[in-house]
Protein backbone atom coordinates (compact mmCIF):
# COMPACT_ATOMS: atom_id res chain seq x y z
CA UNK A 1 0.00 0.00 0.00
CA UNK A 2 1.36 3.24 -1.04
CA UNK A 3 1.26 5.65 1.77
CA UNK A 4 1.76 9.00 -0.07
CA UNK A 5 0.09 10.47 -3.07
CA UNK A 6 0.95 13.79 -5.23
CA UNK A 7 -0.07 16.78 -4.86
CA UNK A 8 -1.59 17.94 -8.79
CA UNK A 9 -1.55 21.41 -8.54
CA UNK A 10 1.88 22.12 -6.04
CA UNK A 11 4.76 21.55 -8.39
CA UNK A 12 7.88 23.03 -9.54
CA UNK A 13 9.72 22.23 -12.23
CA UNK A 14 13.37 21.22 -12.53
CA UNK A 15 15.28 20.96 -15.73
CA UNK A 16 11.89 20.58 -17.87
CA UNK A 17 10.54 17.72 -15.10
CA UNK A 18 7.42 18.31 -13.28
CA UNK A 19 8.26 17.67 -9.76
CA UNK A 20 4.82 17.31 -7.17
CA UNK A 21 4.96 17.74 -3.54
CA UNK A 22 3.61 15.15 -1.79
CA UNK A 23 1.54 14.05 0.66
CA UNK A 24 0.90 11.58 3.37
CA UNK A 25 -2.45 9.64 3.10
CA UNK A 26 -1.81 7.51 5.66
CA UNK A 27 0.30 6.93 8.96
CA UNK A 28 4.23 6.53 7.88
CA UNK A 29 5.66 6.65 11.53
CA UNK A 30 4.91 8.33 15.23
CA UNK A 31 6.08 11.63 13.41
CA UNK A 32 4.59 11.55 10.12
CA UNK A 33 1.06 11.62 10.25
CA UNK A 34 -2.09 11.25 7.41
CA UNK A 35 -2.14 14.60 5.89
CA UNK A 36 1.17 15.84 6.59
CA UNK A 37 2.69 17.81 3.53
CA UNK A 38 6.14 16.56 2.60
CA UNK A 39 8.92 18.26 -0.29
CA UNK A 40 8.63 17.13 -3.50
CA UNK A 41 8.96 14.00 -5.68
CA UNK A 42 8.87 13.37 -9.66
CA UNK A 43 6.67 10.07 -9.64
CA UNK A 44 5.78 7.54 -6.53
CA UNK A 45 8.90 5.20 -7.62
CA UNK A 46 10.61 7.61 -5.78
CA UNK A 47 9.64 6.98 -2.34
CA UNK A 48 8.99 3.54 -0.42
CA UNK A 49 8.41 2.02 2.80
CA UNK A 50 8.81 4.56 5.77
CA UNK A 51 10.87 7.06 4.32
CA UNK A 52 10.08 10.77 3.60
CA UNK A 53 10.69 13.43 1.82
CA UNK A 54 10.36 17.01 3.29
CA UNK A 55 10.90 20.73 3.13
CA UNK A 56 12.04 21.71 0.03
CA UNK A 57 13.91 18.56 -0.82
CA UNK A 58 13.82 16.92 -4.23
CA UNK A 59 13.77 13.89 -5.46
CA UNK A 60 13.67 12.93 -9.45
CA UNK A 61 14.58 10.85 -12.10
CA UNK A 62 15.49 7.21 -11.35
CA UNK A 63 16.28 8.26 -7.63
CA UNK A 64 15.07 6.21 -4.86
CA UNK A 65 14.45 7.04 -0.77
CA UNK A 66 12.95 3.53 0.72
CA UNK A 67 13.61 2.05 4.24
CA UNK A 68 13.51 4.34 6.97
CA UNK A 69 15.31 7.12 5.11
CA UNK A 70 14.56 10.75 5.07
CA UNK A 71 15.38 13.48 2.95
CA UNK A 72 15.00 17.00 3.96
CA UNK A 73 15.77 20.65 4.02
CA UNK A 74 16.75 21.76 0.30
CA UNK A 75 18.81 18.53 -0.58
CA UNK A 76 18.59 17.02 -3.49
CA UNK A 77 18.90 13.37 -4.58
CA UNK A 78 18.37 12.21 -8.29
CA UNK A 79 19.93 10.50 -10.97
CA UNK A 80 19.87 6.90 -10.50
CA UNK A 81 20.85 7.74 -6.80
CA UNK A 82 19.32 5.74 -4.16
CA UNK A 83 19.26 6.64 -0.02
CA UNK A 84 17.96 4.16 2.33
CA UNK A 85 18.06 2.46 5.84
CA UNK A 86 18.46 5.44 8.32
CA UNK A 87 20.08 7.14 6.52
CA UNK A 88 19.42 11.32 5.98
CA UNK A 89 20.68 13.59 3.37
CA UNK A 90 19.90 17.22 4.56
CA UNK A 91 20.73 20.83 3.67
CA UNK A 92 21.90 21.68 0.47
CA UNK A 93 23.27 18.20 0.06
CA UNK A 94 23.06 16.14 -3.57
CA UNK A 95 23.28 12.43 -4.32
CA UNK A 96 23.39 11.84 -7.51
CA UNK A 97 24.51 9.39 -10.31
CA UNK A 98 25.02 5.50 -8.93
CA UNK A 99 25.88 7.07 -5.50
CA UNK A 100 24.13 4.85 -2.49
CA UNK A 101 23.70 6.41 0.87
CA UNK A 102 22.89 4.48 3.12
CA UNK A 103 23.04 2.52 7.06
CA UNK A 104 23.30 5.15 9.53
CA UNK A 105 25.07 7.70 7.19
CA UNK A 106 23.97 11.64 6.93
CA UNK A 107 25.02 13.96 4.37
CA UNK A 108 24.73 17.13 5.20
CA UNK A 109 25.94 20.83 4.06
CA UNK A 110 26.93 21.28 1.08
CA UNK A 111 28.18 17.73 0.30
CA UNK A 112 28.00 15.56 -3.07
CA UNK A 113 28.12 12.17 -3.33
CA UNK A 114 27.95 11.16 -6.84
CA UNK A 115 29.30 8.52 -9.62
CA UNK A 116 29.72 5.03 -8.10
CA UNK A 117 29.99 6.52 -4.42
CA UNK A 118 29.13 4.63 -1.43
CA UNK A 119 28.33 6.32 2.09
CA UNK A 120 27.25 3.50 4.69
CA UNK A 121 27.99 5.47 8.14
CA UNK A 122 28.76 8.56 9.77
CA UNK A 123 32.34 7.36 9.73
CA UNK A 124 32.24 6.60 6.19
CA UNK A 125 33.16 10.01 4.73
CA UNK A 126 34.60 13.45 5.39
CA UNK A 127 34.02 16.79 4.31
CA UNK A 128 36.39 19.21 3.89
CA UNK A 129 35.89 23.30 2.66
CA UNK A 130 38.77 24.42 0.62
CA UNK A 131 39.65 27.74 2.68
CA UNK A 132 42.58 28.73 0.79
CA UNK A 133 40.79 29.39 -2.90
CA UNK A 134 37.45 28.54 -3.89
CA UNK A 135 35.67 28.05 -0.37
CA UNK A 136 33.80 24.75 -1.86
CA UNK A 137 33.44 21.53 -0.16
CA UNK A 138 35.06 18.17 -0.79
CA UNK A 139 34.99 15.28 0.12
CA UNK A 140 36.32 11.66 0.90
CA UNK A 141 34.67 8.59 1.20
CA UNK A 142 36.21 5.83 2.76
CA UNK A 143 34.37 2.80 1.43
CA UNK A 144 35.44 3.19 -1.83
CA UNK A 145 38.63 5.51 -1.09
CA UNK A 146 37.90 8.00 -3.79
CA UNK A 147 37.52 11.75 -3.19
CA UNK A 148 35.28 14.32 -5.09
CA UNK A 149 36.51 17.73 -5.69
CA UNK A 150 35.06 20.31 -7.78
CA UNK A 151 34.70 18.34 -10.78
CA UNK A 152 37.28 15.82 -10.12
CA UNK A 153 36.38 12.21 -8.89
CA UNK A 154 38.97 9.93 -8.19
CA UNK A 155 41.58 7.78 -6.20
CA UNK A 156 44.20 9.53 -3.49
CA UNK A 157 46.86 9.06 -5.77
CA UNK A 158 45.28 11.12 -8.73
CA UNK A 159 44.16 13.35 -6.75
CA UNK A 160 47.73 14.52 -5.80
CA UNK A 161 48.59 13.89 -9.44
CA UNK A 162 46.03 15.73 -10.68
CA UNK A 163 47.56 19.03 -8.09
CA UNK A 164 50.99 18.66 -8.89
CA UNK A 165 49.84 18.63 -13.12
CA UNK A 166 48.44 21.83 -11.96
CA UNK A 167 51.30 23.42 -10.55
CA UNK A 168 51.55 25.60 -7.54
CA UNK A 169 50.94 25.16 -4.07
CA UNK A 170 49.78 21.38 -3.19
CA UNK A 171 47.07 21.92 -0.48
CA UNK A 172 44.93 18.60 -1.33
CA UNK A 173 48.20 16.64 -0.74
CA UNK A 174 48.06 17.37 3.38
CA UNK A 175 44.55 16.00 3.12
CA UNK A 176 45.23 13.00 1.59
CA UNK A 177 48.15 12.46 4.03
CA UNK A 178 45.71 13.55 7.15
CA UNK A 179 43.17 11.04 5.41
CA UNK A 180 45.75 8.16 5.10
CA UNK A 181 47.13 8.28 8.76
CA UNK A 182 43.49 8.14 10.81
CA UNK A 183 42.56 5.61 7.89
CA UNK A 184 46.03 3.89 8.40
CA UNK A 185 46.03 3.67 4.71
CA UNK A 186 48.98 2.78 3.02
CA UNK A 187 48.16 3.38 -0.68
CA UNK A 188 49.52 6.98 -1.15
């Protein structure tokens, strides 16, 4: 039994898709009542089981939120992303691509987790902000040991040779060292 249904006439649109904010027709947990208003979905695919999707969060294309799994504040998960157990992705957080959140994990801020990304726990990843140029976020996730920077998406190693290609100063490499001694990982 599907416990939410779209909302017709409350939609925005993203990218040329009609996205619907939803609503609860019927008991999801102690919190989430029949009749509460939620964020906003493309098509019912999109949301199973006990999860929820709230605020102005977004959730389109292929995407799926199931388990226990909420999604909330202006985050945004699509592609052929998919977020479940207990996990939460909130503020102006995406998941997108192949990425799986999932377990315990929360992504937060202004984290991505995209490609072929995997965040199962709270100790699965870390976020950086580049203070010394751009002020953007990155981030490293240690399941699959691949970091996601700006546009780049790749291993420690090409990370640092990806900086050095670049010339000037080599700020990523002290992350990827700081990474690799609390990970005790010895592929640098």
């Amino acid at each position: 039994m599907n416990k939410i249904e779209l909302i017709k006439d409350d939609f925005i649109e993203v990218g040329g898709t009609k996205l619907h904010r939803i609503k609860a027709i019927a008991d999801i947990n102690s919190d989430i009542k029949a009749g509460t208003i939620g964020g906003y979905i493309e098509k019912l695919d999109n949301i199973k089981d006990n999860a929820w999707v709230c605020g102005n969060a977004r959730v389109y294309g292929n995407a799926r939120v199931y388990d226990d799994a909420r999604v909330f504040g202006d985050a945004r998960v699509f592609g052929d992303a998919q977020v479940f157990g207990d996990a939460q992705v909130f503020g102006d957080a995406e998941v997108y691509g192949n990425a799986l959140v999932y377990g315990n994990a929360q992504v937060c801020g202004n984290a991505q987790v995209c490609g072929n990304a995997q965040v199962c726990g709270v100790a699965d990843y870390l976020v950086f902000k580049n203070n010394w140029s751009s002020g953007r976020y990155f981030t490293w996730t240690k399941s699959n040991n691949m970091w996601l920077v700006g546009c780049f998406y790749g291993t420690s190693k090409e990370l640092i040779a990806a900086e050095a290609k670049r010339g000037g100063p080599q700020k990523y490499k002290y992350f990827v060292e700081l990474v690799d001694k609390l990970n005790n990982n010895k592929d640098v």
